[in-house]
C-alpha atoms as a PDB file:
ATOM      1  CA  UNK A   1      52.742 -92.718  87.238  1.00  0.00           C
ATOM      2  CA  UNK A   2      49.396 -90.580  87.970  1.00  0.00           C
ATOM      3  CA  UNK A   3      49.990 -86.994  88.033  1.00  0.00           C
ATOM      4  CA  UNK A   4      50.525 -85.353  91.305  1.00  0.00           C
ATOM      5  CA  UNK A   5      49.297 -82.614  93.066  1.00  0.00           C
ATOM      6  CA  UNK A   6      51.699 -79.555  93.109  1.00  0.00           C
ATOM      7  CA  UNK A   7      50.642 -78.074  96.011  1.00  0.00           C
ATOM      8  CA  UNK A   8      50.722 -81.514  97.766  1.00  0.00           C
ATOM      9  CA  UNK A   9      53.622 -81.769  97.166  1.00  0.00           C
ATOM     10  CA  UNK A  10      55.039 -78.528  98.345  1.00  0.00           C
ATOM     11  CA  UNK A  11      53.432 -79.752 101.572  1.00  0.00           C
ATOM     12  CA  UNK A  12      55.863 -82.924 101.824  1.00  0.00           C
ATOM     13  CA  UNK A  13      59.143 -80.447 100.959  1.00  0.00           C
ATOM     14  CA  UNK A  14      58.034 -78.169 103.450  1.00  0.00           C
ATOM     15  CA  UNK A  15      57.216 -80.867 106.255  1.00  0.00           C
ATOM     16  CA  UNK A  16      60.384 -82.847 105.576  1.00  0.00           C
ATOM     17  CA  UNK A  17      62.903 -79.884 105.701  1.00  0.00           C
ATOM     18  CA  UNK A  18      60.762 -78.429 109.108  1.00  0.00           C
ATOM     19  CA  UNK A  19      60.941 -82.152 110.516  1.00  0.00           C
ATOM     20  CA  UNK A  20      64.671 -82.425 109.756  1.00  0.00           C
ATOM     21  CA  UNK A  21      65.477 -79.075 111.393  1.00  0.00           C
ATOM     22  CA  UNK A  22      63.410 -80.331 114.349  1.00  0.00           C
ATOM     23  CA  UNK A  23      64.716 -83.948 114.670  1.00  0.00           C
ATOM     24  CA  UNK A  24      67.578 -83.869 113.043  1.00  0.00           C
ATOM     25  CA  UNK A  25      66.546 -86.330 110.882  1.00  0.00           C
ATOM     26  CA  UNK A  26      64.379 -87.456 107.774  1.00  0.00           C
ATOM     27  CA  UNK A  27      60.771 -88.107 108.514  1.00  0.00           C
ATOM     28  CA  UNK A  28      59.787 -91.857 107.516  1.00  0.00           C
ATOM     29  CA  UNK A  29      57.357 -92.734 104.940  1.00  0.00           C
ATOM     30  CA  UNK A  30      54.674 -93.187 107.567  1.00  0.00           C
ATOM     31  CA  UNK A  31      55.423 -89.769 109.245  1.00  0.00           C
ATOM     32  CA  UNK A  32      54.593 -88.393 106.027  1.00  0.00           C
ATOM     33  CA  UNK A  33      51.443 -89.850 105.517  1.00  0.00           C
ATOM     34  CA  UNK A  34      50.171 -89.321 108.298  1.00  0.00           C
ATOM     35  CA  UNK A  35      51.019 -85.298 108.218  1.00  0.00           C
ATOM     36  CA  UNK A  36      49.818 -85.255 104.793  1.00  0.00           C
ATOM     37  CA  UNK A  37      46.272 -87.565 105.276  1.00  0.00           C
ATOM     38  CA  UNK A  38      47.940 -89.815 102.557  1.00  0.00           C
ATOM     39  CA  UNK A  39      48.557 -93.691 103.295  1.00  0.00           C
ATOM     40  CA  UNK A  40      51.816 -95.002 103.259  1.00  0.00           C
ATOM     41  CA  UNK A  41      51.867 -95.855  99.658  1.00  0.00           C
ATOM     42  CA  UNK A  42      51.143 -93.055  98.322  1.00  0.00           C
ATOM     43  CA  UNK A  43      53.585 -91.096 100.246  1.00  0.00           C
ATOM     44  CA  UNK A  44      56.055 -93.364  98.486  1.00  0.00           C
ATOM     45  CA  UNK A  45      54.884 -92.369  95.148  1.00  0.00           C
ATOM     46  CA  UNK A  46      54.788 -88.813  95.670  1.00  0.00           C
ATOM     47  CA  UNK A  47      58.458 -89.161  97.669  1.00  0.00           C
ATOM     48  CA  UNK A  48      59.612 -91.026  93.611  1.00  0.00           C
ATOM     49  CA  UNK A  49      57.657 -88.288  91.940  1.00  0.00           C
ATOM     50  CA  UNK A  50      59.577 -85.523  93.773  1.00  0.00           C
ATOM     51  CA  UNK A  51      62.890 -87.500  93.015  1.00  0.00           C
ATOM     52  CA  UNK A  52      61.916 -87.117  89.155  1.00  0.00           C
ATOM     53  CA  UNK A  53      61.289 -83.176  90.023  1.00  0.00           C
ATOM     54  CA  UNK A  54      64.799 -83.020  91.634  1.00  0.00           C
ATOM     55  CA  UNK A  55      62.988 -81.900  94.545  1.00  0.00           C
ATOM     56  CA  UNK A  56      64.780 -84.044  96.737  1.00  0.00           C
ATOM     57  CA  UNK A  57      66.486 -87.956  96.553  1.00  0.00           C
ATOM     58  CA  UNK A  58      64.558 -90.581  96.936  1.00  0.00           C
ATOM     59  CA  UNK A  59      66.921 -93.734  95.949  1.00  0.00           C
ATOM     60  CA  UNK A  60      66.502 -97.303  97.631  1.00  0.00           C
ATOM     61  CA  UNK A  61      63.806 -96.359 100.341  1.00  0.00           C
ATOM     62  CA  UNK A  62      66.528 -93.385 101.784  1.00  0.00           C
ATOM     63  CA  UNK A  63      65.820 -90.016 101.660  1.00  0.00           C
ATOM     64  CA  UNK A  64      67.473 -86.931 101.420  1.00  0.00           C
ATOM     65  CA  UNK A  65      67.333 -83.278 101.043  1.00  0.00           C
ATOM     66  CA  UNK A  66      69.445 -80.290 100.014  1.00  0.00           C
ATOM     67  CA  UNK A  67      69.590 -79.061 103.444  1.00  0.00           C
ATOM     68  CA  UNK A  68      70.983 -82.003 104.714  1.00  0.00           C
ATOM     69  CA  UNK A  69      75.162 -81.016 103.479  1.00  0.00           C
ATOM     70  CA  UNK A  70      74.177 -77.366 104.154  1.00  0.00           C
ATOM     71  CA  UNK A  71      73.003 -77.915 107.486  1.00  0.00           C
ATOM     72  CA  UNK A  72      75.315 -80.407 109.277  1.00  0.00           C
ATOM     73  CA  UNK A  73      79.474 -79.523 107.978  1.00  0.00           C
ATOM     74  CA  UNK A  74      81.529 -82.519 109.757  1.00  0.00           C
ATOM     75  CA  UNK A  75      79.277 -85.219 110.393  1.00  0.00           C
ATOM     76  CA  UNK A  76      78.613 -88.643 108.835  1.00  0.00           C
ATOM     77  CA  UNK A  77      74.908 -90.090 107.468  1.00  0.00           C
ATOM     78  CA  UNK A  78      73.417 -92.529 109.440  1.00  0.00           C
ATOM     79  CA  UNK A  79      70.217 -94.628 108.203  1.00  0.00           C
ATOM     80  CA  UNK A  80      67.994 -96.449 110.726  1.00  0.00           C
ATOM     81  CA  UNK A  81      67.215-100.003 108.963  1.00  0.00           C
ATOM     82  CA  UNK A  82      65.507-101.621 112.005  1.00  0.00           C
ATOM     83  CA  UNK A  83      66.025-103.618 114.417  1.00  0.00           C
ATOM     84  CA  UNK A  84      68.302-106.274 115.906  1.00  0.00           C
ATOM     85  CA  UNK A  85      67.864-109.234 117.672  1.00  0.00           C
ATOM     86  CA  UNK A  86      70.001-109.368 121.201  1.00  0.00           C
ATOM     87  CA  UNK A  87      69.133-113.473 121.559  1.00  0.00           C
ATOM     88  CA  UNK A  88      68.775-115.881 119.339  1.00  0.00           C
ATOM     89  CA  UNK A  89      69.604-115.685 115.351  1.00  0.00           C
ATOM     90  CA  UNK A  90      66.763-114.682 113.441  1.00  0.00           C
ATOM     91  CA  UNK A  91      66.015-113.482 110.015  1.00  0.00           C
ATOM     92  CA  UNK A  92      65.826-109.879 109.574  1.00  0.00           C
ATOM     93  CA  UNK A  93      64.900-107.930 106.461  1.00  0.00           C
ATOM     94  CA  UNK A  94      66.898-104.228 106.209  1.00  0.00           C
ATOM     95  CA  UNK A  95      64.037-101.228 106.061  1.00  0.00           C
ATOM     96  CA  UNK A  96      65.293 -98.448 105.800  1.00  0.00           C
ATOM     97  CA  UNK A  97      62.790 -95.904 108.427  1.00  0.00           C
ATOM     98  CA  UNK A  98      65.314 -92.642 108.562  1.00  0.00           C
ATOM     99  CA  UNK A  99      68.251 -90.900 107.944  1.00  0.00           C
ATOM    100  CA  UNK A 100      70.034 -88.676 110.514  1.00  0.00           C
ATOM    101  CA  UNK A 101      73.264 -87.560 110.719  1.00  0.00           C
ATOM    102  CA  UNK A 102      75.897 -87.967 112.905  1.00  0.00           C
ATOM    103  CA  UNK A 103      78.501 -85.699 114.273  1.00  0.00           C
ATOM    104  CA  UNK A 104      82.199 -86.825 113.552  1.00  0.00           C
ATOM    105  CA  UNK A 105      83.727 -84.623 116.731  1.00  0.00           C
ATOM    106  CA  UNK A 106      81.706 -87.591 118.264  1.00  0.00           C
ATOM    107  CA  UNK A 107      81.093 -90.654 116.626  1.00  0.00           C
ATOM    108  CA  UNK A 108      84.390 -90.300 113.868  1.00  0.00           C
ATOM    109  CA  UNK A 109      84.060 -91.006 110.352  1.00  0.00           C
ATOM    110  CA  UNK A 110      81.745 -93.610 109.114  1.00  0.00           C
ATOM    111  CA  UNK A 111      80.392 -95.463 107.007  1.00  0.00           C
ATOM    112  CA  UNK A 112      77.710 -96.184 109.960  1.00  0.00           C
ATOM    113  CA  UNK A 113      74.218 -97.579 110.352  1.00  0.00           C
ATOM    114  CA  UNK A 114      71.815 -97.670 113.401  1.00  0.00           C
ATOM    115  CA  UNK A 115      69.722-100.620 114.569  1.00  0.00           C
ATOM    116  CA  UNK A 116      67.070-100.709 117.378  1.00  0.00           C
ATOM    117  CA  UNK A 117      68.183-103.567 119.981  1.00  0.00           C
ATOM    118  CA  UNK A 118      65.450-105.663 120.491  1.00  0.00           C
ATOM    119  CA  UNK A 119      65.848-107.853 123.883  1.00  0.00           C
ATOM    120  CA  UNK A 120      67.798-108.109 126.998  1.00  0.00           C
ATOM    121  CA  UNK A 121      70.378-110.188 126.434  1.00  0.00           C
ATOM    122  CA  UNK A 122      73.499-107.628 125.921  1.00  0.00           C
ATOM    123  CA  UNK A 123      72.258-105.700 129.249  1.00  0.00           C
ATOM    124  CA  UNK A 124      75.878-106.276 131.062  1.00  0.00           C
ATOM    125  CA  UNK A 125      77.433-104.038 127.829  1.00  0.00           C
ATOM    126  CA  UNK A 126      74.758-101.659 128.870  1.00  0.00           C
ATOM    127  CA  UNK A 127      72.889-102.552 125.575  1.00  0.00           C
ATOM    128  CA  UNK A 128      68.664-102.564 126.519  1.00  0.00           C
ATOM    129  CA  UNK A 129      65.951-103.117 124.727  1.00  0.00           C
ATOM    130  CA  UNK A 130      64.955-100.146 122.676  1.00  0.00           C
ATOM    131  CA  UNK A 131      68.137 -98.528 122.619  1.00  0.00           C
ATOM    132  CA  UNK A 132      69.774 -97.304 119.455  1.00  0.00           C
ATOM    133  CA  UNK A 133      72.881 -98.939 118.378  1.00  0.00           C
ATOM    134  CA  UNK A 134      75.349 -97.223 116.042  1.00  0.00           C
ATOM    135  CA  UNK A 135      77.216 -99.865 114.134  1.00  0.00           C
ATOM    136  CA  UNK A 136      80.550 -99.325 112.017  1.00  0.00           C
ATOM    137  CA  UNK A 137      80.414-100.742 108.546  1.00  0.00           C
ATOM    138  CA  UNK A 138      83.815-101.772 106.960  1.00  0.00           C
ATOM    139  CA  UNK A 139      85.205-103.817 110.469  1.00  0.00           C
ATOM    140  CA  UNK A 140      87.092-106.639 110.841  1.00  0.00           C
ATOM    141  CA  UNK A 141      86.115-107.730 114.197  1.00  0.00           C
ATOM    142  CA  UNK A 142      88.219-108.584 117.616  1.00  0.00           C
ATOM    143  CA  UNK A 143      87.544-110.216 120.271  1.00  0.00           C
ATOM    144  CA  UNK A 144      85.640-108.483 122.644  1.00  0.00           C
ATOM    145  CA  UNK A 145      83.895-106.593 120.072  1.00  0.00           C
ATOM    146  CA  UNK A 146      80.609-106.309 119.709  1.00  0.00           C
ATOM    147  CA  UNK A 147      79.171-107.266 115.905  1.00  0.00           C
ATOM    148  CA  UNK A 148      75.932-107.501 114.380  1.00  0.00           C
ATOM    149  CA  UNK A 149      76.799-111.485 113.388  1.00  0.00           C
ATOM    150  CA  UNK A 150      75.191-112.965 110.540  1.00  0.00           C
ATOM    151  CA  UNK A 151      75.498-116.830 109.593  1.00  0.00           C
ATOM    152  CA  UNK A 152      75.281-118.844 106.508  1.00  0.00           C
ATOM    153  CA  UNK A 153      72.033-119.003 106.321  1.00  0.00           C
ATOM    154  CA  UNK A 154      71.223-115.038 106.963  1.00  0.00           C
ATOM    155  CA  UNK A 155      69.975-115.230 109.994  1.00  0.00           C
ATOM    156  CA  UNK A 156      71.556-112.034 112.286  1.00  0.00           C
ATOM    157  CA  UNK A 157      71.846-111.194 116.054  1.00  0.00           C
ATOM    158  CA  UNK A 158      73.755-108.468 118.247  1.00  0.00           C
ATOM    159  CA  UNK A 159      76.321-110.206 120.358  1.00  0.00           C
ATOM    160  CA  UNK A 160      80.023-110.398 121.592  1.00  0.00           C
ATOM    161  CA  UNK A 161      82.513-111.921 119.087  1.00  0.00           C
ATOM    162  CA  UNK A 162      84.550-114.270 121.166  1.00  0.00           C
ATOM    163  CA  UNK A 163      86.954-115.886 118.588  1.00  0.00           C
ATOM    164  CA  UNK A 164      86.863-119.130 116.678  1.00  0.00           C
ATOM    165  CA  UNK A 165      87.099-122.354 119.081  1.00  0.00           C
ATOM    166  CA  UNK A 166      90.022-124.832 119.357  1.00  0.00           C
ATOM    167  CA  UNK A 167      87.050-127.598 119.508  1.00  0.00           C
ATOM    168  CA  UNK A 168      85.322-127.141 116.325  1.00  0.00           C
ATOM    169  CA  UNK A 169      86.716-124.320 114.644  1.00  0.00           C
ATOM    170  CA  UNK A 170      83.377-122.364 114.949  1.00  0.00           C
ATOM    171  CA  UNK A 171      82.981-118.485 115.475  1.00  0.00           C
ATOM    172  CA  UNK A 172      81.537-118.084 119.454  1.00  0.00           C
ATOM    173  CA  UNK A 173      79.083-115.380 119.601  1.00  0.00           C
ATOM    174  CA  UNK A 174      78.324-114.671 123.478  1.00  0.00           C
ATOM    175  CA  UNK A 175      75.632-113.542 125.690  1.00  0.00           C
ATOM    176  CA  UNK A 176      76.295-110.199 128.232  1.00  0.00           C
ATOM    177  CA  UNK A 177      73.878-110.634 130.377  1.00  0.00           C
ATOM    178  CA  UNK A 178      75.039-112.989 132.968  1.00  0.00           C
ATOM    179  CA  UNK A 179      72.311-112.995 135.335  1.00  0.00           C
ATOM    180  CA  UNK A 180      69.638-114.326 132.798  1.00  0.00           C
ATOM    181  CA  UNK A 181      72.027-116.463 130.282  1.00  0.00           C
ATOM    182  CA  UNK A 182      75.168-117.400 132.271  1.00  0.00           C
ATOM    183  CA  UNK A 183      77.809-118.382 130.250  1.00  0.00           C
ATOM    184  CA  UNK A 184      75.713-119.050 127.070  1.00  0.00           C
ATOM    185  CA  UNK A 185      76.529-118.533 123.773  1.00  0.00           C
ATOM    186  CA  UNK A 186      75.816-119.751 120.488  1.00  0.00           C
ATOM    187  CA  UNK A 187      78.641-121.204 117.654  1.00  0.00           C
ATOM    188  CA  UNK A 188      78.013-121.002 114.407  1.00  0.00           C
ATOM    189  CA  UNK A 189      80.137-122.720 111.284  1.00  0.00           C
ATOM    190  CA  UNK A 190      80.078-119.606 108.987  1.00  0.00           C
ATOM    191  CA  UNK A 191      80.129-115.671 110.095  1.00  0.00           C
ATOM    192  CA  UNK A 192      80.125-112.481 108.494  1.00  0.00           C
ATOM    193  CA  UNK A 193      80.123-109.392 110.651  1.00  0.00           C
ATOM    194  CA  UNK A 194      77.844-106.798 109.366  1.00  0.00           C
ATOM    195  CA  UNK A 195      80.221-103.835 111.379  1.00  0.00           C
ATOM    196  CA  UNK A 196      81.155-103.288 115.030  1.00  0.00           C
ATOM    197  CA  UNK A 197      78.937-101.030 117.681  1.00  0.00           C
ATOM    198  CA  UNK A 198      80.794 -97.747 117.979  1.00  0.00           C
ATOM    199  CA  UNK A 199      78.384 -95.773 120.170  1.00  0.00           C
ATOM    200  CA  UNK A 200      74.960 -96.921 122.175  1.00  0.00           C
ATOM    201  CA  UNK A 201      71.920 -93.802 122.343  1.00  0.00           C
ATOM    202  CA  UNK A 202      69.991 -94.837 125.391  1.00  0.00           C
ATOM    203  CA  UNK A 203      65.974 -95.132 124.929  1.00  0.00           C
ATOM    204  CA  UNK A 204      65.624 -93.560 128.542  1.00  0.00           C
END
């Protein structure tokens, strides 16, 4: 790895820990470019660099800082991967943009993750499109719950787990949104539930 600059990368420390007592989370690797006047890449490079330096931890794409167990007593770590489909399965890849934290007075303990819904098809759960969803790793689903769903062939989607059916023994993952899809839902021969929603932070 090229050297890098020192004082550059005081700037990134300083930005981070200033961004995560404003936001009350990590800054993504394109927030830090741009503050910076880096591209994207090279924020990633300095962000492994300053892992080396024990400046901070920079391990799989997630980042964290010292601050971060100082600041926040009681309260679970939450990273934002992305986004969900609320329709039909499709393939989505796990990024990880953020980590914030989450306070257990509120939420409970964790594990948890956060997805961005993408659609309008879980509107009746009061689910829309842009909101953040805050999903429970570690669940066995029930009926009625709501699971990020994904099938045999990796292909995921945000919808209500309603059982296996007597017909054809396949998991029934169903629409809420009654006044666009009806009654529709799709079946699927193999599921794994990637957790359950525990809480929904509305976009507006």
């Amino acid at each position: 790895m090229r050297h890098k600059d020192p004082e550059l990368m005081q700037r990134i420390s300083a930005f981070i820990s200033d961004f995560y007592v404003r936001n009350d989370r990590t800054p993504s690797t394109t927030e830090i470019a741009n503050e910076v006047g880096i591209c994207r890449a090279s924020a990633q490079n300095y962000l492994v660099a300053m892992d080396k330096e024990k400046m901070l931890e920079y391990k799989n794409g997630r980042l964290r800082i010292p601050m971060m167990a100082k600041m926040h007593p009681g309260r679970s770590e939450a990273p934002l991967v992305g986004s969900i489909p609320c329709g039909e399965l499709s393939f989505e890849e796990e990024s990880v943009e953020c980590i914030t934290s989450l306070p257990t007075a509120i939420f409970g303990e964790g594990p948890f993750y956060i997805l961005r819904a993408s659609g309008d098809s879980m509107a009746d759960e009061g689910i829309d499109d842009g909101d953040l969803v805050v999903i429970r790793r570690n669940t066995v689903p029930q009926i009625g719950d709501l699971i990020v769903a994904l099938d045999g062939t990796s292909q995921n989607t945000l919808k209500k787990y309603g059982g296996i059916s007597d017909r054809d023994n396949k998991a029934i993952l169903q629409y809420c949104n009654r006044a666009v899809y009806g009654d529709k839902a799709i079946l699927v021969d193999e599921l794994v539930s990637q957790g359950t929603v525990s809480h929904v932070i509305k976009a507006k």
